[in-house]
PDB file of N, CA and C in Angstrom:
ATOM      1  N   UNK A   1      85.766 112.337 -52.238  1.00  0.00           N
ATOM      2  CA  UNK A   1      85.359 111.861 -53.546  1.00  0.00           C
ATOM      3  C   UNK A   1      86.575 111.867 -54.459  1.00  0.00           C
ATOM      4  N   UNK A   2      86.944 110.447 -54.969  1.00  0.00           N
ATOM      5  CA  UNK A   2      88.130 110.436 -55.362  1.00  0.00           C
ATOM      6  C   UNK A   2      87.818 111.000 -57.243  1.00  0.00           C
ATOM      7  N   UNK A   3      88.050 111.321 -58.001  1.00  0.00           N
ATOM      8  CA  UNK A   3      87.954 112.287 -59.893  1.00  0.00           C
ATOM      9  C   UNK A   3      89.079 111.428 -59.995  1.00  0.00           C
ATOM     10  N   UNK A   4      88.618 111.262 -61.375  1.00  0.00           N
ATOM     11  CA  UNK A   4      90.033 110.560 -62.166  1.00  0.00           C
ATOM     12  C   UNK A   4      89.662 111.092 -63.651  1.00  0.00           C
ATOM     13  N   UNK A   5      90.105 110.059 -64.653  1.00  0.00           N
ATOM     14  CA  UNK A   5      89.872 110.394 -66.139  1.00  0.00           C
ATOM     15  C   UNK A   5      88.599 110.500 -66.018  1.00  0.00           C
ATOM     16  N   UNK A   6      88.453 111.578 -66.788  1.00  0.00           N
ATOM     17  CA  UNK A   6      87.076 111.675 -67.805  1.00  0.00           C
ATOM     18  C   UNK A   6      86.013 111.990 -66.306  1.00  0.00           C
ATOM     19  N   UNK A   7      86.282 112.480 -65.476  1.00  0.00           N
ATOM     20  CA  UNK A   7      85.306 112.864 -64.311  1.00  0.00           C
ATOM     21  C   UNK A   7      84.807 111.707 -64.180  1.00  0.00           C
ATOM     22  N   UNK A   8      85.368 111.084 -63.541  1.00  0.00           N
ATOM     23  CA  UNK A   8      84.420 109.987 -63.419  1.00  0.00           C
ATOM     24  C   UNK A   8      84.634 109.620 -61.543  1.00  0.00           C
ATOM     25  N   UNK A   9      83.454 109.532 -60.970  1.00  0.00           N
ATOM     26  CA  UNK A   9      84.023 108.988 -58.966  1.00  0.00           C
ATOM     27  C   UNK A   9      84.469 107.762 -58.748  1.00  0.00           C
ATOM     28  N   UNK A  10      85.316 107.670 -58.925  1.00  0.00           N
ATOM     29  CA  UNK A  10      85.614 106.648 -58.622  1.00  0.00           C
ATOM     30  C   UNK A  10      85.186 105.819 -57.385  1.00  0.00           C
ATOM     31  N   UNK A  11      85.058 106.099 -56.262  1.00  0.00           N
ATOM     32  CA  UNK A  11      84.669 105.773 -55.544  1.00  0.00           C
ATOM     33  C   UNK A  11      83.505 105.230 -55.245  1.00  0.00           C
ATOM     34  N   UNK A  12      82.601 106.021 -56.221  1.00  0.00           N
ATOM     35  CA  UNK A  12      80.859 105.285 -56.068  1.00  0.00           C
ATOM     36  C   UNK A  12      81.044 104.475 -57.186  1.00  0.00           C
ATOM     37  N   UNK A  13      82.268 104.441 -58.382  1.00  0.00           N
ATOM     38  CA  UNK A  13      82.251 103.289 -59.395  1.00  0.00           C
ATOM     39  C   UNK A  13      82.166 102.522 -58.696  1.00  0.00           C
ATOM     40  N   UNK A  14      83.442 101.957 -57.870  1.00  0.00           N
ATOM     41  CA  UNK A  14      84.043 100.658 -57.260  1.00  0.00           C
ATOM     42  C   UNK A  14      83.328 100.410 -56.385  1.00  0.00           C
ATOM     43  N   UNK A  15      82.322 100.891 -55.519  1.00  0.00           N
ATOM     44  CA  UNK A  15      80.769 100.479 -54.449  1.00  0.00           C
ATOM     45  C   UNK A  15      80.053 100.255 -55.642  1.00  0.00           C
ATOM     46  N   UNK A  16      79.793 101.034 -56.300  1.00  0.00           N
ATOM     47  CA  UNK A  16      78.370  99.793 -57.459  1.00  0.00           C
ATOM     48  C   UNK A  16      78.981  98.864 -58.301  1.00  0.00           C
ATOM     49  N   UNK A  17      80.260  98.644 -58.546  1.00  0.00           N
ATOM     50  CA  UNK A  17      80.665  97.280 -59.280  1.00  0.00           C
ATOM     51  C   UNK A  17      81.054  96.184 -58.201  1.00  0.00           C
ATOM     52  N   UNK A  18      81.396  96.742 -56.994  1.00  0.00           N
ATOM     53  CA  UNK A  18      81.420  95.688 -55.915  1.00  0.00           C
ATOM     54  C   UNK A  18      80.012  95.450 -55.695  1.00  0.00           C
ATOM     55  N   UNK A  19      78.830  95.998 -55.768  1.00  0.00           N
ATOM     56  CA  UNK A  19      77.459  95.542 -55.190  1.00  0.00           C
ATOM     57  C   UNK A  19      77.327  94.626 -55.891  1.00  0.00           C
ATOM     58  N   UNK A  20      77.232  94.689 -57.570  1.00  0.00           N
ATOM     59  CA  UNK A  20      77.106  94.440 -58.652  1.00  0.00           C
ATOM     60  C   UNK A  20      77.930  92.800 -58.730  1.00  0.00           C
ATOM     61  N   UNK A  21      79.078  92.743 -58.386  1.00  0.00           N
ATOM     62  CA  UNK A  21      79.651  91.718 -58.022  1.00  0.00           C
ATOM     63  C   UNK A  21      79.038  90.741 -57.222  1.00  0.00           C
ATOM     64  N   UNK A  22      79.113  91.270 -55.462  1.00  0.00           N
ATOM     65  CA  UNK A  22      78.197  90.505 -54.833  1.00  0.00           C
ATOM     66  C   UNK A  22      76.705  90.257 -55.628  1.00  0.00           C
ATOM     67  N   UNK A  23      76.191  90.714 -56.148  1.00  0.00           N
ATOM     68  CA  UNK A  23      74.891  90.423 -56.555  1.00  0.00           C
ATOM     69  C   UNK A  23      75.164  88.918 -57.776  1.00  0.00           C
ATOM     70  N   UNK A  24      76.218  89.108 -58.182  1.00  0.00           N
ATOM     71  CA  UNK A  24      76.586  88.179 -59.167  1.00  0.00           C
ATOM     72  C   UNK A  24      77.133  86.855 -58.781  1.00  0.00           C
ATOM     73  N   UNK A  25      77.321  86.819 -57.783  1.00  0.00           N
ATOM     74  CA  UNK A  25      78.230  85.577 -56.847  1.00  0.00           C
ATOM     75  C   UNK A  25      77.351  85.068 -56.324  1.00  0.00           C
ATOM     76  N   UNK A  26      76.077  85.936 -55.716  1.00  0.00           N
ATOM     77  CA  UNK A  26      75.012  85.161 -54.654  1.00  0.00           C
ATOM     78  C   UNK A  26      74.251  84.486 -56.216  1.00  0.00           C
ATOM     79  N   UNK A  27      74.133  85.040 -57.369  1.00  0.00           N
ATOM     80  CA  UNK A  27      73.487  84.466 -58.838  1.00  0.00           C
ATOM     81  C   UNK A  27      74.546  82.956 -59.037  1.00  0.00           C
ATOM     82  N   UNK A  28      75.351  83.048 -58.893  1.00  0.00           N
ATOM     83  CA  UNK A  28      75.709  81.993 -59.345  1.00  0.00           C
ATOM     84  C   UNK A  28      76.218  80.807 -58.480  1.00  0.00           C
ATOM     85  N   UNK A  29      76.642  80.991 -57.327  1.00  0.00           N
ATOM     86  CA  UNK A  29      76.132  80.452 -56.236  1.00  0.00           C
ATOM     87  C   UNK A  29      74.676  79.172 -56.210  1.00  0.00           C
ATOM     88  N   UNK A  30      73.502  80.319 -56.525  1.00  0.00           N
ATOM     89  CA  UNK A  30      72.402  79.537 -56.463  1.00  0.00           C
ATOM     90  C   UNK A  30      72.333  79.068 -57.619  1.00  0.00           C
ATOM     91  N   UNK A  31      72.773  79.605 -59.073  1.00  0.00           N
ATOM     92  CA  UNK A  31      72.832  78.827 -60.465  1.00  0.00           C
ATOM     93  C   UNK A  31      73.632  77.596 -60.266  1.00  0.00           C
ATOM     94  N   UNK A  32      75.013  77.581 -60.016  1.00  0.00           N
ATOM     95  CA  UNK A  32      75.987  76.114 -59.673  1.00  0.00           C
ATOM     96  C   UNK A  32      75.325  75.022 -58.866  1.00  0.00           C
ATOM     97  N   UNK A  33      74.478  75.233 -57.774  1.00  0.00           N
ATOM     98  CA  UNK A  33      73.566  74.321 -56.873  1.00  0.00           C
ATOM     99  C   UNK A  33      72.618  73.849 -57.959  1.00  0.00           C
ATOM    100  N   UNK A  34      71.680  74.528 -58.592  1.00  0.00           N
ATOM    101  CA  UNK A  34      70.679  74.176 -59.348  1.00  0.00           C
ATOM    102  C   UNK A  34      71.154  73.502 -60.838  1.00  0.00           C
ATOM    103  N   UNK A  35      72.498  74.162 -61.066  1.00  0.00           N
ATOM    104  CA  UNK A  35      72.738  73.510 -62.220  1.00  0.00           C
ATOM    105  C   UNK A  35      73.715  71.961 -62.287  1.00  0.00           C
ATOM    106  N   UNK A  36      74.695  72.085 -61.178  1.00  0.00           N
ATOM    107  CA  UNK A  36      75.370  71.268 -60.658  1.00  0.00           C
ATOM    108  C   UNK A  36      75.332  69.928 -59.843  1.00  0.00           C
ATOM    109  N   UNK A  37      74.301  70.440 -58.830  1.00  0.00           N
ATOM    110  CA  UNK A  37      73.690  69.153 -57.895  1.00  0.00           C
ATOM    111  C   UNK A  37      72.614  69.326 -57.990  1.00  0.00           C
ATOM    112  N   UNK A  38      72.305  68.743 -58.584  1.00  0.00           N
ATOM    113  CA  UNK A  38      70.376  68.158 -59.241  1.00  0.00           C
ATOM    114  C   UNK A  38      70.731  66.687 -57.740  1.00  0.00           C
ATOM    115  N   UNK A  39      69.776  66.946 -57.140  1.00  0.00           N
ATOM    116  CA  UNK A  39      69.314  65.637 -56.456  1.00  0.00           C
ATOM    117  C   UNK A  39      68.369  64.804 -56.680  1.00  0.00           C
ATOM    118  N   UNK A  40      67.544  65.095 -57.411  1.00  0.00           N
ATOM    119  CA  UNK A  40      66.658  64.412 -57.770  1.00  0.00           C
ATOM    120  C   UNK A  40      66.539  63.765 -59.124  1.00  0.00           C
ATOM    121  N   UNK A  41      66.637  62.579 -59.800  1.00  0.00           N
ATOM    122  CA  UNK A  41      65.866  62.142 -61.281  1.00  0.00           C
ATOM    123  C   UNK A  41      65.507  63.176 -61.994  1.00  0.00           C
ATOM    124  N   UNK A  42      65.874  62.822 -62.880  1.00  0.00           N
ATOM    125  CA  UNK A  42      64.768  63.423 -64.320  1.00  0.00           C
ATOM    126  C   UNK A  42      63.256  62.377 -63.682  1.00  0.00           C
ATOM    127  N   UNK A  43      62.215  63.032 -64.123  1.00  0.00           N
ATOM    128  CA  UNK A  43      61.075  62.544 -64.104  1.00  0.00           C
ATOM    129  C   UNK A  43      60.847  61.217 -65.254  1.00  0.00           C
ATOM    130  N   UNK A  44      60.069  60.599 -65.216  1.00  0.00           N
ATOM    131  CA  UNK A  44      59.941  59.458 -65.875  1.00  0.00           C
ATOM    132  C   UNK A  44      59.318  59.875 -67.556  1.00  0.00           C
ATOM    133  N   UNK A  45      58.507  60.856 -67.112  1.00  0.00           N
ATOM    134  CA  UNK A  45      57.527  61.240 -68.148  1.00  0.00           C
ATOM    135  C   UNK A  45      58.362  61.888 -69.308  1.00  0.00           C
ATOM    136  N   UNK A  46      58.429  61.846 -70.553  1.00  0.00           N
ATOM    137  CA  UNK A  46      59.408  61.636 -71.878  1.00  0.00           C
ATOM    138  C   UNK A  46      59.238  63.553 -71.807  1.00  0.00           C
ATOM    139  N   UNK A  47      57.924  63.835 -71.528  1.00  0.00           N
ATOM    140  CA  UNK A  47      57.438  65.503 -72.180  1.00  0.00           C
ATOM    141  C   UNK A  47      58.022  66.331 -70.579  1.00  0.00           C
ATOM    142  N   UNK A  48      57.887  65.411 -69.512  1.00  0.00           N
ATOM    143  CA  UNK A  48      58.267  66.159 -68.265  1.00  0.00           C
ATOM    144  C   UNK A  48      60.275  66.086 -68.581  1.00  0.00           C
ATOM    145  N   UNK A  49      60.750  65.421 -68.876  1.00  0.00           N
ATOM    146  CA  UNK A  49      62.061  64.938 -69.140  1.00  0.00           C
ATOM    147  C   UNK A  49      62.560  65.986 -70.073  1.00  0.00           C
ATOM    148  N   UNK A  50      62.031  66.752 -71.323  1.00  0.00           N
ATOM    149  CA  UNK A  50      62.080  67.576 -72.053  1.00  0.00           C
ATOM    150  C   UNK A  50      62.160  68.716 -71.416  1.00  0.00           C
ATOM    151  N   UNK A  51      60.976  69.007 -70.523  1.00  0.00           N
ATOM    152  CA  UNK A  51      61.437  69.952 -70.119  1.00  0.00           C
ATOM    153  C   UNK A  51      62.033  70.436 -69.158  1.00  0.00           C
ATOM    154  N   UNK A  52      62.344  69.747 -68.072  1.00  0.00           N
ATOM    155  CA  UNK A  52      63.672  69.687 -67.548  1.00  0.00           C
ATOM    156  C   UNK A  52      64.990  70.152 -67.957  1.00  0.00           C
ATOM    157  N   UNK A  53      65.209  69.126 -69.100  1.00  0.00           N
ATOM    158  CA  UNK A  53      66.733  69.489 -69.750  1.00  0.00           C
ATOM    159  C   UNK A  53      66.478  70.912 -70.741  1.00  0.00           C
ATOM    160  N   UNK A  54      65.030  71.411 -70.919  1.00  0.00           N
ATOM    161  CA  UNK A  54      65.184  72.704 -71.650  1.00  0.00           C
ATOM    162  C   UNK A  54      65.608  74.140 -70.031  1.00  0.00           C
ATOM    163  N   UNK A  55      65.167  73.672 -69.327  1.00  0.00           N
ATOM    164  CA  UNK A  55      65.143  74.197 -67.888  1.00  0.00           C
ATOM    165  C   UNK A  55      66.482  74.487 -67.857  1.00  0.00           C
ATOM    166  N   UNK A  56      67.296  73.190 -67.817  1.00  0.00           N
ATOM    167  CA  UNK A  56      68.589  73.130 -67.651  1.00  0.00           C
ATOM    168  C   UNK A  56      69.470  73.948 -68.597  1.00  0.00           C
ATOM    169  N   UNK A  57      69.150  73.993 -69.568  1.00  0.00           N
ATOM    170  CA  UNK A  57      70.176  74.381 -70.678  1.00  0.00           C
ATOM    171  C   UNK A  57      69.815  75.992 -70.162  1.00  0.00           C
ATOM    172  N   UNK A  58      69.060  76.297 -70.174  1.00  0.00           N
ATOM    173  CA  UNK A  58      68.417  77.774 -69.529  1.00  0.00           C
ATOM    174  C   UNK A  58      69.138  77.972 -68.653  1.00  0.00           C
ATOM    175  N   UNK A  59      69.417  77.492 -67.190  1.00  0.00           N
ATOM    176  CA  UNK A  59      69.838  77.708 -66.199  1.00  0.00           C
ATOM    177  C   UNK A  59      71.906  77.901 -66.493  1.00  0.00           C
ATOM    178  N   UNK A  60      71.842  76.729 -67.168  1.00  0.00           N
ATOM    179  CA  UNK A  60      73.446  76.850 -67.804  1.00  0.00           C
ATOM    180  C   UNK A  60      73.700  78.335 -68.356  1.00  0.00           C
ATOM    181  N   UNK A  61      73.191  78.739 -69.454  1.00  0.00           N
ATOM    182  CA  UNK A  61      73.389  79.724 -70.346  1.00  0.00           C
ATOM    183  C   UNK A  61      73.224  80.868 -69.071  1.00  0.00           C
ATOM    184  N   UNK A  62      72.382  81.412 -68.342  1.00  0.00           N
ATOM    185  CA  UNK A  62      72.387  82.010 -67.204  1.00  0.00           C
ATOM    186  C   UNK A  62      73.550  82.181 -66.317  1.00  0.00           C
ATOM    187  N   UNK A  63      73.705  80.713 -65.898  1.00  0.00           N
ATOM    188  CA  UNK A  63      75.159  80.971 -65.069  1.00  0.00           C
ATOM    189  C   UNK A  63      76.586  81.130 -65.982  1.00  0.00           C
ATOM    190  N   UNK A  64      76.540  80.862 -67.328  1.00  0.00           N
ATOM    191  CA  UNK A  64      77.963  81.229 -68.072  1.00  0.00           C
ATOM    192  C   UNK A  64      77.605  82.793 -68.203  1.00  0.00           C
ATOM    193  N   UNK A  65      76.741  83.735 -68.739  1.00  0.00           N
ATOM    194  CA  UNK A  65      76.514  84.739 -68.622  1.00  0.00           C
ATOM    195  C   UNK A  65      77.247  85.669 -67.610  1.00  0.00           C
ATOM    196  N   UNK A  66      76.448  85.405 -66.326  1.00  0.00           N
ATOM    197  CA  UNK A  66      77.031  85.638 -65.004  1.00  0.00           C
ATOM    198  C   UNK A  66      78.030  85.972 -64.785  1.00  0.00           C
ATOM    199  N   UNK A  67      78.584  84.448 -65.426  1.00  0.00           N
ATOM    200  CA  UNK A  67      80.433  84.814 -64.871  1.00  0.00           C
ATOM    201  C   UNK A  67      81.701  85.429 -65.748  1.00  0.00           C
ATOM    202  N   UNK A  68      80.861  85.750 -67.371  1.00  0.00           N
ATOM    203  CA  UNK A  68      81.738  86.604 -68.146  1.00  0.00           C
ATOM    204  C   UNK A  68      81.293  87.807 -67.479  1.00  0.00           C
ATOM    205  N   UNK A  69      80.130  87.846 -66.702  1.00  0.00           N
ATOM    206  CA  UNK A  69      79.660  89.534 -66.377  1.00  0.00           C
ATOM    207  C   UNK A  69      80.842  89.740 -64.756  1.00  0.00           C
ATOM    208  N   UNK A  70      80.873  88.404 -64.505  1.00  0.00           N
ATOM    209  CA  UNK A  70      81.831  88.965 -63.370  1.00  0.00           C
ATOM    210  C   UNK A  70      83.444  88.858 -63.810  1.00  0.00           C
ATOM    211  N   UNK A  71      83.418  88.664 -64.663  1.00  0.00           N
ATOM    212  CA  UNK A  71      85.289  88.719 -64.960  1.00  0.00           C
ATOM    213  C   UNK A  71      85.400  89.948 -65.505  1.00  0.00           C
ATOM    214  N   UNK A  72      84.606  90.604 -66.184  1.00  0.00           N
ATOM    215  CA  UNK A  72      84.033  92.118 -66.530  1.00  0.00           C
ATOM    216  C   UNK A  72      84.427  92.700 -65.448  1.00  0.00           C
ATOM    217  N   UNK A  73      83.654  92.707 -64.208  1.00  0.00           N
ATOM    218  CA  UNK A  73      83.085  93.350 -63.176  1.00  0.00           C
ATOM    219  C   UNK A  73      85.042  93.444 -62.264  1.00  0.00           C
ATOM    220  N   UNK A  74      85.375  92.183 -62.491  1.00  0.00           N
ATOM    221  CA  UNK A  74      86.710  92.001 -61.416  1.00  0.00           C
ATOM    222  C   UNK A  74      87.754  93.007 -62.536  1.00  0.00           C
ATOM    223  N   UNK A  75      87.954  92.812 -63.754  1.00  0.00           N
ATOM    224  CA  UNK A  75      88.949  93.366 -64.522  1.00  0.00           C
ATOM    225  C   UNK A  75      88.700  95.185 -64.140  1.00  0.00           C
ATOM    226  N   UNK A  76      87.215  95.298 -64.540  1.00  0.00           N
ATOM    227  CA  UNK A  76      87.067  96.845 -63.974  1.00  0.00           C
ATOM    228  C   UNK A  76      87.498  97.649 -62.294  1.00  0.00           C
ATOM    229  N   UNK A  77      87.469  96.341 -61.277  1.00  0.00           N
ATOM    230  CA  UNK A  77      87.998  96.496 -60.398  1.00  0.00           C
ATOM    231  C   UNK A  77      89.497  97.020 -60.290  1.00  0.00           C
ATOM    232  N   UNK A  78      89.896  95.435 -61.078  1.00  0.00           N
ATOM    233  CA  UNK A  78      91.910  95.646 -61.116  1.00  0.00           C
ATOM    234  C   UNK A  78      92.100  97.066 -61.976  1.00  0.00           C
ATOM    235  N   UNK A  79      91.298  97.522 -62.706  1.00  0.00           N
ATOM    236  CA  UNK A  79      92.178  98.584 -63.832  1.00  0.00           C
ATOM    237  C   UNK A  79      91.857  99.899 -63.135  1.00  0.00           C
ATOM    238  N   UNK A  80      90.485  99.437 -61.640  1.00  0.00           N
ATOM    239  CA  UNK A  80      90.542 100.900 -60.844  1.00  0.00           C
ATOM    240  C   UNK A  80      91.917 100.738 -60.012  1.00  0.00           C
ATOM    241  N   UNK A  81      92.190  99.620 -59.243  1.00  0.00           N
ATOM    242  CA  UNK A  81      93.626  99.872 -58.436  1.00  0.00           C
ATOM    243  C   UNK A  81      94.703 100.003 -59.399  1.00  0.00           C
ATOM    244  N   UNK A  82      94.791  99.817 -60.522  1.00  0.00           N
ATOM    245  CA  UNK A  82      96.248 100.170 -61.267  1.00  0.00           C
ATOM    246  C   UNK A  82      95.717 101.813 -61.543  1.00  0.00           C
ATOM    247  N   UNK A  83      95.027 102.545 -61.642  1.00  0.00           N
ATOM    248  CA  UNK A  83      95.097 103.325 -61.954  1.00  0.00           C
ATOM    249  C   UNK A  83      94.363 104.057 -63.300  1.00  0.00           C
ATOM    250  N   UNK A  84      93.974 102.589 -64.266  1.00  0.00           N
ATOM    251  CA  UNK A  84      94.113 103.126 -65.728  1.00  0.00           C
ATOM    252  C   UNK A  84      92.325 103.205 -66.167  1.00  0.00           C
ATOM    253  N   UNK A  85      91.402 102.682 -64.870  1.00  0.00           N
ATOM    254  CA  UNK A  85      89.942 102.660 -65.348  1.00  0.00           C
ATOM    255  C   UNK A  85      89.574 104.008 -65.594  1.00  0.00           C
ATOM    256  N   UNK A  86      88.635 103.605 -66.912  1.00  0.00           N
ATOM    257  CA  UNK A  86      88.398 105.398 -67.403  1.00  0.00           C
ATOM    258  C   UNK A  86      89.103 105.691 -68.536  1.00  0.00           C
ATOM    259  N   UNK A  87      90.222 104.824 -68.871  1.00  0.00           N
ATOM    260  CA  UNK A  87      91.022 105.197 -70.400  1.00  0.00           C
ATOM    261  C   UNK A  87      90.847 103.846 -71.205  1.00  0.00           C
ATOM    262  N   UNK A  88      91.008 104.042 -72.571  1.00  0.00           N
ATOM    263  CA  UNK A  88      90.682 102.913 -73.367  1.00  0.00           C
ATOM    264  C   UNK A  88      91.635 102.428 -73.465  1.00  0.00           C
ATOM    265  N   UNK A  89      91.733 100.748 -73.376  1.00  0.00           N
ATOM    266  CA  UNK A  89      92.339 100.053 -73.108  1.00  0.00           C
ATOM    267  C   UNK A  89      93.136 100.116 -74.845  1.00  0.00           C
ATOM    268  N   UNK A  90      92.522 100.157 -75.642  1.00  0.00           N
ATOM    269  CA  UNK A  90      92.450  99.971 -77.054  1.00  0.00           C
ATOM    270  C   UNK A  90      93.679 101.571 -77.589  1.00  0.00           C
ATOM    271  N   UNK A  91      93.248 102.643 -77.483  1.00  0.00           N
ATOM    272  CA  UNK A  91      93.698 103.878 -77.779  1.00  0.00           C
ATOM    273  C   UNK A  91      94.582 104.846 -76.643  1.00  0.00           C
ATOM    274  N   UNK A  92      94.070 104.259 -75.152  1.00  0.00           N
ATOM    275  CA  UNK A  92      94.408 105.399 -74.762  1.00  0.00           C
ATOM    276  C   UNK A  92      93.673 106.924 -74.312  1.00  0.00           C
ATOM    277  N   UNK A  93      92.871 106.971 -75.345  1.00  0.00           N
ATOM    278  CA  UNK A  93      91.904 108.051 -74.498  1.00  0.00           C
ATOM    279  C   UNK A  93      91.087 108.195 -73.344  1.00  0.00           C
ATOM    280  N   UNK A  94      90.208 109.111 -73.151  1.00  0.00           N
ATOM    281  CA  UNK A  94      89.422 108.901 -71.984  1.00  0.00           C
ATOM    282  C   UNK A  94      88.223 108.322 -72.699  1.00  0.00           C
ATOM    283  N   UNK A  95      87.985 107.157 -71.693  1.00  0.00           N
ATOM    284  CA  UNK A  95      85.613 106.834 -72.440  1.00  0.00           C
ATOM    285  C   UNK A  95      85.000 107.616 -71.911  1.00  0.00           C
ATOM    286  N   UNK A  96      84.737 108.338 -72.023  1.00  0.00           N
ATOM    287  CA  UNK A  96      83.639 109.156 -71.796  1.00  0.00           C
ATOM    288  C   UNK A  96      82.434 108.773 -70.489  1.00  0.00           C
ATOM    289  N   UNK A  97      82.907 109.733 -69.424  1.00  0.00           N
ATOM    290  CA  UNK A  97      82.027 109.175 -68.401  1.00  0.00           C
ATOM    291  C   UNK A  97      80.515 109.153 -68.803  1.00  0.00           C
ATOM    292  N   UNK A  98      79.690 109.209 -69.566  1.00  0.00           N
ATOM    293  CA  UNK A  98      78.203 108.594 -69.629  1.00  0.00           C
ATOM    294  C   UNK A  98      78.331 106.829 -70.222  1.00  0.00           C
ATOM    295  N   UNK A  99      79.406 106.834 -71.000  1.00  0.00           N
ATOM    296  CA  UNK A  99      79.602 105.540 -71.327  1.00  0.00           C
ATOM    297  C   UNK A  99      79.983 104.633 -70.043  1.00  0.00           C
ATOM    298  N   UNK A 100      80.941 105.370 -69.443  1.00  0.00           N
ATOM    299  CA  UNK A 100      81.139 104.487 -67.780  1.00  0.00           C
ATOM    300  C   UNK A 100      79.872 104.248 -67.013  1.00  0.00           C
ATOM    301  N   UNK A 101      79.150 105.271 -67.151  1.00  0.00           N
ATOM    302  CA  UNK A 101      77.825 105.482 -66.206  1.00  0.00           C
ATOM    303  C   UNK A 101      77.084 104.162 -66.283  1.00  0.00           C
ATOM    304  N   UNK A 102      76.946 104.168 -68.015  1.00  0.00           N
ATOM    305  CA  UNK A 102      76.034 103.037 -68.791  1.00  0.00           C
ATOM    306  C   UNK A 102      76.747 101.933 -68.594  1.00  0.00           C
ATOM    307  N   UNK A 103      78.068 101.163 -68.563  1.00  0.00           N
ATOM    308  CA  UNK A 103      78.603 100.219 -68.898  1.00  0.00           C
ATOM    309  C   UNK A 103      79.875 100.310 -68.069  1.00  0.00           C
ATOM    310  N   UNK A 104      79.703 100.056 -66.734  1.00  0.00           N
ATOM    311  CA  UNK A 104      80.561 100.708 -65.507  1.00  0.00           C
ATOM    312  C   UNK A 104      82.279  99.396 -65.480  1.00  0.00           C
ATOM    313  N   UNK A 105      81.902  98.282 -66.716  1.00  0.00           N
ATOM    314  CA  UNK A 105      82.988  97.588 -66.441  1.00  0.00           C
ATOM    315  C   UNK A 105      83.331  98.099 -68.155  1.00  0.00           C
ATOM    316  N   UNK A 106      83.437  98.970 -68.762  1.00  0.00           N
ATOM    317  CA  UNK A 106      83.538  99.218 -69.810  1.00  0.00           C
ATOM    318  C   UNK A 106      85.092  99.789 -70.219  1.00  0.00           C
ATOM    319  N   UNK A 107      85.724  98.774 -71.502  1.00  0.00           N
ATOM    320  CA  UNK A 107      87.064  99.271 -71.020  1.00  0.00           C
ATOM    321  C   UNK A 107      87.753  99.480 -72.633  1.00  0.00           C
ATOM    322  N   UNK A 108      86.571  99.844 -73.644  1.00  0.00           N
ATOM    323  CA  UNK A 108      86.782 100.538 -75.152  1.00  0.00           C
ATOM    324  C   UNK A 108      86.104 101.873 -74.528  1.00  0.00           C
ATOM    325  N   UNK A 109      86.418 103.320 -75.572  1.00  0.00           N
ATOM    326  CA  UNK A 109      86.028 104.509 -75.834  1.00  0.00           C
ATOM    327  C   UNK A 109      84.720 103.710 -76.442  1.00  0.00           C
ATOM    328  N   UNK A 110      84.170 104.452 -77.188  1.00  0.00           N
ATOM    329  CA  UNK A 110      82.797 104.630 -77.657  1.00  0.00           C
ATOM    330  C   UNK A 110      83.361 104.274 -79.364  1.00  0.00           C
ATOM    331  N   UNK A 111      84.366 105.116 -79.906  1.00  0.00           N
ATOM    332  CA  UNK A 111      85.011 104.585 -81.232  1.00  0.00           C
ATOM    333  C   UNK A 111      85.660 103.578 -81.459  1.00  0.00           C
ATOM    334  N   UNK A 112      86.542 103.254 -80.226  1.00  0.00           N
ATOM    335  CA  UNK A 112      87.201 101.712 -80.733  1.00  0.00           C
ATOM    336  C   UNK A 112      85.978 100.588 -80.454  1.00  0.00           C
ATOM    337  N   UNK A 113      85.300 100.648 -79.447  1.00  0.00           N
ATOM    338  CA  UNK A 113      84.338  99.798 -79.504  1.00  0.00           C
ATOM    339  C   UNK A 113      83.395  99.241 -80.739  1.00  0.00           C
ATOM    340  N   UNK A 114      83.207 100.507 -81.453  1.00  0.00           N
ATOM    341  CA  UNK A 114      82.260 100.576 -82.598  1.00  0.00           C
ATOM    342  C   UNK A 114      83.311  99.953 -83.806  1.00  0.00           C
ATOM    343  N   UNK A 115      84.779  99.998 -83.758  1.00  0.00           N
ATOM    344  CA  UNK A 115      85.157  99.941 -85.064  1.00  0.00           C
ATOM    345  C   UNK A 115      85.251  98.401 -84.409  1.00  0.00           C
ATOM    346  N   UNK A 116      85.690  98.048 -83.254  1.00  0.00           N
ATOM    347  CA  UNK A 116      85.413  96.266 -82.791  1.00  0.00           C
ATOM    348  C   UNK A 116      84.627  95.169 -83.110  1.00  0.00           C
ATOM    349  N   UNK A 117      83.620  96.118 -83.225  1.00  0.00           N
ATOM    350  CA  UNK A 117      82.519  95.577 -83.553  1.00  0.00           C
ATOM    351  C   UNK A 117      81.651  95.111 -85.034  1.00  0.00           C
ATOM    352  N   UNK A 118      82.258  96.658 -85.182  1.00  0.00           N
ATOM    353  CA  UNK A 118      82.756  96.165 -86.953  1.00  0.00           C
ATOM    354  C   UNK A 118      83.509  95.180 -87.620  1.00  0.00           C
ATOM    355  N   UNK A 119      84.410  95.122 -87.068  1.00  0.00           N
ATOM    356  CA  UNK A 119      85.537  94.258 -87.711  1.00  0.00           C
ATOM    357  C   UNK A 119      84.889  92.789 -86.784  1.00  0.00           C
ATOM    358  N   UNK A 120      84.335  92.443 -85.831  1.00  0.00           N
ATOM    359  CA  UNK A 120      83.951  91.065 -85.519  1.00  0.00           C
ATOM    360  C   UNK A 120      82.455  90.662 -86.195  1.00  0.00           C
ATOM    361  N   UNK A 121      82.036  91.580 -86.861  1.00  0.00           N
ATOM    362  CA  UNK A 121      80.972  90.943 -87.838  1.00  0.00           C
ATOM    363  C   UNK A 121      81.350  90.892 -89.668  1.00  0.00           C
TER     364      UNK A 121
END
């Protein structure tokens, strides 16, 4: 069992953000097919046609989701092989392993996050 900053295992991190990954690839995978190669018409019907493209816009917003959750998921990967997952990218400190627990691609402390968040509203 590999410990790093802030007690955190590394080892069962990087198996549940790799599951977490695969789980996200087979999502978008089947989102890009459904959103990408439509084989079939829109339907003729004006109210069936509506909702289709509300379908669609759904399915879009889904798969962009996805793949900020997997550039998340890959960055938390790279910052376990450099060494630095577990410290804030922002300060320097350790995040606090319940915050890792909760938010396993998480790469603010708990304070810079909050003052981030502040300052983007």
């Amino acid at each position: 069992m590999t410990q790093g900053k802030g007690d955190v295992d590394h080892e069962s991190i990087k198996a549940e953000l790799l599951a977490i990954r695969g789980e996200l690839l087979d999502r978008v995978r089947r989102l890009d097919k459904d959103v990408h190669h439509r084989e079939e018409p829109l339907p003729q019907d004006f109210a069936e046609q509506a909702v289709e493209l509300e379908n669609q816009e759904v399915l879009v917003a889904l798969d962009e989701d996805a793949r900020v959750e997997l550039k998340q998921i890959n960055r938390a990967l790279a910052r376990l092989e450099e060494g630095v997952y577990g410290e804030c990218a922002s300060c320097g400190e350790a995040i606090a392993p319940e915050r890792l627990r909760a938010i396993a691609w998480a790469t603010l402390c708990i304070d810079c996050a909050s003052l981030a968040e502040r300052q983007s509203s």
